[in-house]
N, C-alpha and C. Protein backbone atom coordinates (compact mmCIF):
# COMPACT_ATOMS: atom_id res chain seq x y z
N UNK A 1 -22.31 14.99 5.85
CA UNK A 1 -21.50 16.16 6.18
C UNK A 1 -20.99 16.77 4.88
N UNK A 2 -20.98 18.25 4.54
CA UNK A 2 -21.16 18.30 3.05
C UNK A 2 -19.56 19.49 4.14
N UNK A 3 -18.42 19.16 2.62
CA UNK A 3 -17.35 19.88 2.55
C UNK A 3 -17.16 21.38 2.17
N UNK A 4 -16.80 22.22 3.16
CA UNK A 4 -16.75 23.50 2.04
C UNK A 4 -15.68 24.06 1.34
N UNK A 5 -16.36 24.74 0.16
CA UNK A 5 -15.63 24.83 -1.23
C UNK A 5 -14.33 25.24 -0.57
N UNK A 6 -13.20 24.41 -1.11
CA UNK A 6 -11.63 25.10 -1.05
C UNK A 6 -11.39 23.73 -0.69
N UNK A 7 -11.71 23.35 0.25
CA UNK A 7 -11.16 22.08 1.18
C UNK A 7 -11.52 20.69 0.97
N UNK A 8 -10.53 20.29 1.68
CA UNK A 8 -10.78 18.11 1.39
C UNK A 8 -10.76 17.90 2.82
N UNK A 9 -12.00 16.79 2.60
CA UNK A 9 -12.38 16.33 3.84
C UNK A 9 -11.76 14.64 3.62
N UNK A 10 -11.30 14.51 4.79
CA UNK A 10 -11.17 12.71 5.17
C UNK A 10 -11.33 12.44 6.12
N UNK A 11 -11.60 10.82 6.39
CA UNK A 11 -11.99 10.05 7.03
C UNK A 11 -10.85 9.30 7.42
N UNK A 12 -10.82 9.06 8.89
CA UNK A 12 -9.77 8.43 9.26
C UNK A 12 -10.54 6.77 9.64
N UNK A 13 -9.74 5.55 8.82
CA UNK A 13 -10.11 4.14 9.08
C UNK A 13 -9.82 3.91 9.96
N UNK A 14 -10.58 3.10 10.77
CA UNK A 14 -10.15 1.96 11.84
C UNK A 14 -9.46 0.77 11.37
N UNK A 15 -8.26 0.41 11.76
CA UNK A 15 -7.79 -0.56 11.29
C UNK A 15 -7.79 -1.98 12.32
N UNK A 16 -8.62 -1.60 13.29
CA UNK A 16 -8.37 -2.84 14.34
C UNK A 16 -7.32 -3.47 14.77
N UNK A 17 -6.29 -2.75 15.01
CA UNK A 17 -4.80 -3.31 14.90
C UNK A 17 -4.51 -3.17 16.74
N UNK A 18 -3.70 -4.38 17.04
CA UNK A 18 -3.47 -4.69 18.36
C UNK A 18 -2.75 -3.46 18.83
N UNK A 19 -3.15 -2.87 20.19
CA UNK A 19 -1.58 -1.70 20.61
C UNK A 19 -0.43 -2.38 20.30
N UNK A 20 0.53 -1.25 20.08
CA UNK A 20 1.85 -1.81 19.78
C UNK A 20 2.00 -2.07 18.49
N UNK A 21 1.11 -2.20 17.58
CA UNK A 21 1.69 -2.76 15.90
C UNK A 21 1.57 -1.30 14.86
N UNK A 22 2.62 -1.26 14.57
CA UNK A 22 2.72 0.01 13.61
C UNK A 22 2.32 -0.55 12.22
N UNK A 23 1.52 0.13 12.07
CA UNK A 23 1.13 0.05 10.80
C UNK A 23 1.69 0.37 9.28
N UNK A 24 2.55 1.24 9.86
CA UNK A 24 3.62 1.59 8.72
C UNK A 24 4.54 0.28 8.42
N UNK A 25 5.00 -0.10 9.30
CA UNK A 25 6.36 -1.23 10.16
C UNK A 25 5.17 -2.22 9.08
N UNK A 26 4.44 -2.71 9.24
CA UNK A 26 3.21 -3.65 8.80
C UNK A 26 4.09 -3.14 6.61
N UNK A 27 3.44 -2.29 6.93
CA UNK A 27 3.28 -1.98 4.90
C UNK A 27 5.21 -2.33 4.42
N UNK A 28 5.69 -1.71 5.13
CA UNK A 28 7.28 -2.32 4.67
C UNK A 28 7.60 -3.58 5.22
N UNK A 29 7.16 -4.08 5.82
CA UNK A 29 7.24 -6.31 5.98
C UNK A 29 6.32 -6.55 4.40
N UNK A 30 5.24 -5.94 4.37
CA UNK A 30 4.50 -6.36 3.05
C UNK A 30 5.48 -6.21 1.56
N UNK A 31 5.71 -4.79 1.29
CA UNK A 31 6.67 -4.46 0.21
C UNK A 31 7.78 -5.66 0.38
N UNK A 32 8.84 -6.06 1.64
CA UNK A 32 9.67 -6.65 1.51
C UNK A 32 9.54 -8.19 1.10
N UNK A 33 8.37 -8.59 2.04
CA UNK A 33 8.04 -10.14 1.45
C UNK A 33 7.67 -10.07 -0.05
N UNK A 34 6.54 -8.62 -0.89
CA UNK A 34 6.43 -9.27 -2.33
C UNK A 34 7.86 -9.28 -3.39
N UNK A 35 8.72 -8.51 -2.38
CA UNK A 35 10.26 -7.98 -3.70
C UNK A 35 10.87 -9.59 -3.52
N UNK A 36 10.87 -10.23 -2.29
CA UNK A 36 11.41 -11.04 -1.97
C UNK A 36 10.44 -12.10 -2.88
N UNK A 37 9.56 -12.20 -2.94
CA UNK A 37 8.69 -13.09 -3.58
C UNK A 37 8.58 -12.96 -5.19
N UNK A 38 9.11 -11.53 -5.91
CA UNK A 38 8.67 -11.26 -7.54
C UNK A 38 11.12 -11.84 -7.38
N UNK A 39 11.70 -11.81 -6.83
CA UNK A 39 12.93 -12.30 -7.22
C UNK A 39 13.09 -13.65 -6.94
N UNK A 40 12.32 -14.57 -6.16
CA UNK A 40 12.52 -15.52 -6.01
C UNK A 40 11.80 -16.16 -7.37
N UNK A 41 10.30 -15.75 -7.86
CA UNK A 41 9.68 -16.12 -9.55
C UNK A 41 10.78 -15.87 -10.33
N UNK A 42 11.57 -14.71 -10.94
CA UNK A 42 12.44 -13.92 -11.64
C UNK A 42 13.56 -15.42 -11.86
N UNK A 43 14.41 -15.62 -10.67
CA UNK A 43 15.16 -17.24 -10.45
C UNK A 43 15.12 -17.75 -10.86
N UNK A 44 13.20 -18.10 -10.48
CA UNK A 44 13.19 -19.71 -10.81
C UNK A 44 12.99 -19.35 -12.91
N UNK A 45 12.53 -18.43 -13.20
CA UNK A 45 12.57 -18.45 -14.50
C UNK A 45 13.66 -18.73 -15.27
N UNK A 46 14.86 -17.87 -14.83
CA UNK A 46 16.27 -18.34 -15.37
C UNK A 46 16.92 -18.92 -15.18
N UNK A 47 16.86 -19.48 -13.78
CA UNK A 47 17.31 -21.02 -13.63
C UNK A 47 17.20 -22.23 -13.74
């Protein structure tokens, strides 16, 4: 499928995700477990 000039074409992924699971809700549990995970390393360094 060729794009015409001016415009952006995308593709929307399948993410296989159960009804009911937000996928957004998903990416901020992720961000929170690694902040929670780079301060718990940070700790153990200075403690």
């Amino acid at each position: 499928m060729k794009t015409p000039v001016g415009k952006v074409g995308t593709r929307s992924a399948v993410l296989g995700l159960r009804p009911g699971i937000d996928p957004d809700r998903m990416n901020q549990l992720a961000d929170e477990f690694e902040a929670e995970g780079f301060l718990a390393k940070q700790s153990r360094k200075t403690g």
